[in-house]
Protein backbone atom coordinates (compact mmCIF):
# COMPACT_ATOMS: atom_id res chain seq x y z
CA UNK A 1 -6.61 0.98 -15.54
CA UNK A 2 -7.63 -2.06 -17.76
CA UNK A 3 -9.00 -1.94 -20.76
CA UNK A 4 -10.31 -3.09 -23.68
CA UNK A 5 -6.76 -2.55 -25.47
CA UNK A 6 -5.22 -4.27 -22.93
CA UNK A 7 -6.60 -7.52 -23.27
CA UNK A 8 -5.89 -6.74 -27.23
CA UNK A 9 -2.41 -5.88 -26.86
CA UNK A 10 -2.31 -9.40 -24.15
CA UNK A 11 -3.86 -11.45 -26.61
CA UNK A 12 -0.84 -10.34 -29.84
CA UNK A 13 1.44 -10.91 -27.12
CA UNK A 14 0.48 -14.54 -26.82
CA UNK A 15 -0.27 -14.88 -30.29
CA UNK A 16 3.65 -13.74 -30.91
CA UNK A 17 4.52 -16.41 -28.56
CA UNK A 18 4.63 -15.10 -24.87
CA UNK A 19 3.80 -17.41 -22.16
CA UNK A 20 1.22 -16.24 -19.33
CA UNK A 21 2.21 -18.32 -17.03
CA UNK A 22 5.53 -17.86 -17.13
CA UNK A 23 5.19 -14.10 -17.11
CA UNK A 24 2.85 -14.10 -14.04
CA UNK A 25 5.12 -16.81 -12.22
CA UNK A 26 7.92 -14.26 -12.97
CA UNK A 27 6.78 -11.12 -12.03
CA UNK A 28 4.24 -12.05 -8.82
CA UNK A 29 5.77 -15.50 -7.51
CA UNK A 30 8.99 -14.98 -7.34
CA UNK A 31 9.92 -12.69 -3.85
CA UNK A 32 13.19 -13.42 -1.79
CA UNK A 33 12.23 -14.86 1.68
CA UNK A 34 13.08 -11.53 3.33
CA UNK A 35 10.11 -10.13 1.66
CA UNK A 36 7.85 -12.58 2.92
CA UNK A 37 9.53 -11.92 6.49
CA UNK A 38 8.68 -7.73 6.34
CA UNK A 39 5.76 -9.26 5.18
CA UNK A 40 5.28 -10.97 8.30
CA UNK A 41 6.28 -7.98 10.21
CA UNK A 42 3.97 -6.17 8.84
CA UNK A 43 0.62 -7.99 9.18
CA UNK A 44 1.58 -8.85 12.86
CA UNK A 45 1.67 -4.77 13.55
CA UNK A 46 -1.80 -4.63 11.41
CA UNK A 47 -4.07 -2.30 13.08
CA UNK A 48 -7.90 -1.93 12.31
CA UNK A 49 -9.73 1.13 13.19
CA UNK A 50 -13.52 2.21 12.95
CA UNK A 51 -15.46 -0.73 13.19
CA UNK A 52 -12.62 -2.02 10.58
CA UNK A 53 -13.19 -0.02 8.12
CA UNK A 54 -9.45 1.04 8.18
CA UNK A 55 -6.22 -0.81 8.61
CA UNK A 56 -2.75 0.16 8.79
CA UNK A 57 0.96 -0.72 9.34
CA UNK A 58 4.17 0.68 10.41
CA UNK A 59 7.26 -0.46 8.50
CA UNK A 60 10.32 0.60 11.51
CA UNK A 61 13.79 1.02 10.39
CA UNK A 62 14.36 -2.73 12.73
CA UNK A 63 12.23 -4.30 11.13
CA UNK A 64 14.12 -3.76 7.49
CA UNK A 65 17.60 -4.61 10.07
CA UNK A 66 16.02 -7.92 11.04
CA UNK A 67 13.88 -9.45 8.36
CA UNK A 68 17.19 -8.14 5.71
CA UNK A 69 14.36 -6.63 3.23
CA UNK A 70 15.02 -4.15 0.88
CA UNK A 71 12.97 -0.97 0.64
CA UNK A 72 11.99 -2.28 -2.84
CA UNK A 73 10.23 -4.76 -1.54
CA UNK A 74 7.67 -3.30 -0.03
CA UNK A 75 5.52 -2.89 -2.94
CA UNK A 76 2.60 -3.89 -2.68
CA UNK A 77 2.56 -5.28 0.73
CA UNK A 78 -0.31 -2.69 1.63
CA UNK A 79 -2.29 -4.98 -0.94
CA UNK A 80 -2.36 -8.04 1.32
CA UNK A 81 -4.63 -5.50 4.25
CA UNK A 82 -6.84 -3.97 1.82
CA UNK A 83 -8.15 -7.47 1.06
CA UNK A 84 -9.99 -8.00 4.02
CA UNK A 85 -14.09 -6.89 3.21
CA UNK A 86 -14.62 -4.15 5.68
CA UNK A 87 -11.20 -1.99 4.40
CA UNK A 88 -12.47 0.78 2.98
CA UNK A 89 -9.20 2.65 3.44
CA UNK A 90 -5.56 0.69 4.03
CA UNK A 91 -2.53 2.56 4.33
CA UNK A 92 1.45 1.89 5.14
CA UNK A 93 3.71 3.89 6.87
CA UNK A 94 7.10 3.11 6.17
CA UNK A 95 10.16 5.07 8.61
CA UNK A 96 12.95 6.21 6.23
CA UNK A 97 16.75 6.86 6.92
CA UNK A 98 16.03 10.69 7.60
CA UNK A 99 13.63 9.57 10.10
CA UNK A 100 10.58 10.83 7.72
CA UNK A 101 7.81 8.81 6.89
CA UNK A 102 6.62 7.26 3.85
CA UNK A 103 2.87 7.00 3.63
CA UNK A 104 0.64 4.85 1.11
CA UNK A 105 -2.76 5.11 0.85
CA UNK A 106 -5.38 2.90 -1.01
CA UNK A 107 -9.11 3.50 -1.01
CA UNK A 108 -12.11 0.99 -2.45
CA UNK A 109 -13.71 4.26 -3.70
CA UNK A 110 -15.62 5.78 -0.80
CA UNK A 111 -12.61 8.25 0.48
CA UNK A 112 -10.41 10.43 -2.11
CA UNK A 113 -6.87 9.57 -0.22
CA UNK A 114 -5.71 11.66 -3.50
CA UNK A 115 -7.43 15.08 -1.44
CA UNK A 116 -6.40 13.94 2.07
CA UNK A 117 -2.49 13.41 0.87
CA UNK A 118 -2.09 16.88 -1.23
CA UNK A 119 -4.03 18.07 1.64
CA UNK A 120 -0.48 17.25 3.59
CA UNK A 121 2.08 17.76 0.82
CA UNK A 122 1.93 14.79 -1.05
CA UNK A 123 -0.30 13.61 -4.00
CA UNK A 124 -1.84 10.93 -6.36
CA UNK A 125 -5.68 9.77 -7.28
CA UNK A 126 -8.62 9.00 -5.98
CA UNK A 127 -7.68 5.41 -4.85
CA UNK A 128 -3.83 5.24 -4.51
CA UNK A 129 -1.97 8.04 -3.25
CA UNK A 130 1.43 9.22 -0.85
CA UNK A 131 3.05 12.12 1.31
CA UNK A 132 6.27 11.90 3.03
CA UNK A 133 6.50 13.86 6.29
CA UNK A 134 8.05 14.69 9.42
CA UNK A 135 4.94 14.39 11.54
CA UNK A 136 5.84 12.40 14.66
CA UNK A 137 4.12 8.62 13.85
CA UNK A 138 1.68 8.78 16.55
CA UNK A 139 0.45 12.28 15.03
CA UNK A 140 0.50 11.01 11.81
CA UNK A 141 -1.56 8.27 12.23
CA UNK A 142 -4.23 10.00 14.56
CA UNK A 143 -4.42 12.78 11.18
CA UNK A 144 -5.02 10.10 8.54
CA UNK A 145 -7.24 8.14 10.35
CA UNK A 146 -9.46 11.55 11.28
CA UNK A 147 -9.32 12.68 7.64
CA UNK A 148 -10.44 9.53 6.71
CA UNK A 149 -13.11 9.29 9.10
CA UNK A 150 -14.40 12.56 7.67
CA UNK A 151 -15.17 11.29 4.23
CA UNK A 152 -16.30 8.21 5.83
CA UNK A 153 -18.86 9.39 7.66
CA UNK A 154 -20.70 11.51 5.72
């Protein structure tokens, strides 16, 4: 949520001496190569659905083993499918050490993924929101992609 005081409180910042640049370098350009390898990972298992209208990816428990990424780092990866035009809905499913998932949702507006994920136990707003649960992957996947079909369609 940008606003108006944001750009106000950006512009004392630099006016007290902080260095854009610097700060943006710092905070988005500066990954460890294993993130860039789940990152790889991840948009080889890419999936697009409904005329691609949704995309998704699974993060496994190997792929964290082979690529040496953290769980930290997956933030934000789900940005890099929810760039492509036709996305109206991207989400991530990430396998945890209980064998649970980890879903993330993201939504250019049309579909509430904040209703669909309380709808199963989990919670957030209209464009970003997560669950964790015990669904089997395959079941999981087939339920998200109908609920988000439903608001799609209509």
């Amino acid at each position: 949520s940008t606003s108006q005081r944001t750009f106000e409180v950006a512009s004392e910042l630099v006016r007290a001496g902080a260095e854009p640049a610097y700060l943006a370098q710092m905070c988005f350009q500066n990954y460890p190569a294993t993130r860039l390898k789940l990152l790889r990972e991840a948009l080889n298992g890419t999936h697009f659905v409904a005329n691609d209208r949704i995309a998704y990816f699974l993060l496994t428990k190997d792929m964290f083993t082979r690529t040496g990424a953290t769980r930290e780092e997956t933030e934000g990866l789900i940005e890099y499918i929810q760039t492509t035009g036709s996305v109206q809905v991207a989400f991530m499913l990430e396998q945890l050490e209980d064998d649970k998932l980890r879903v993330s949702m993201r939504s250019r507006g049309k579909v509430d993924v904040s209703a669909i994920a309380t709808e199963l136990g989990g919670g957030g707003h209209k464009l970003a929101a997560g669950i964790r649960s015990a669904l089997p992957v395959e079941e999981l996947i087939a339920t998200l992609q109908e609920k988000i079909l439903a608001q799609l369609d209509t």
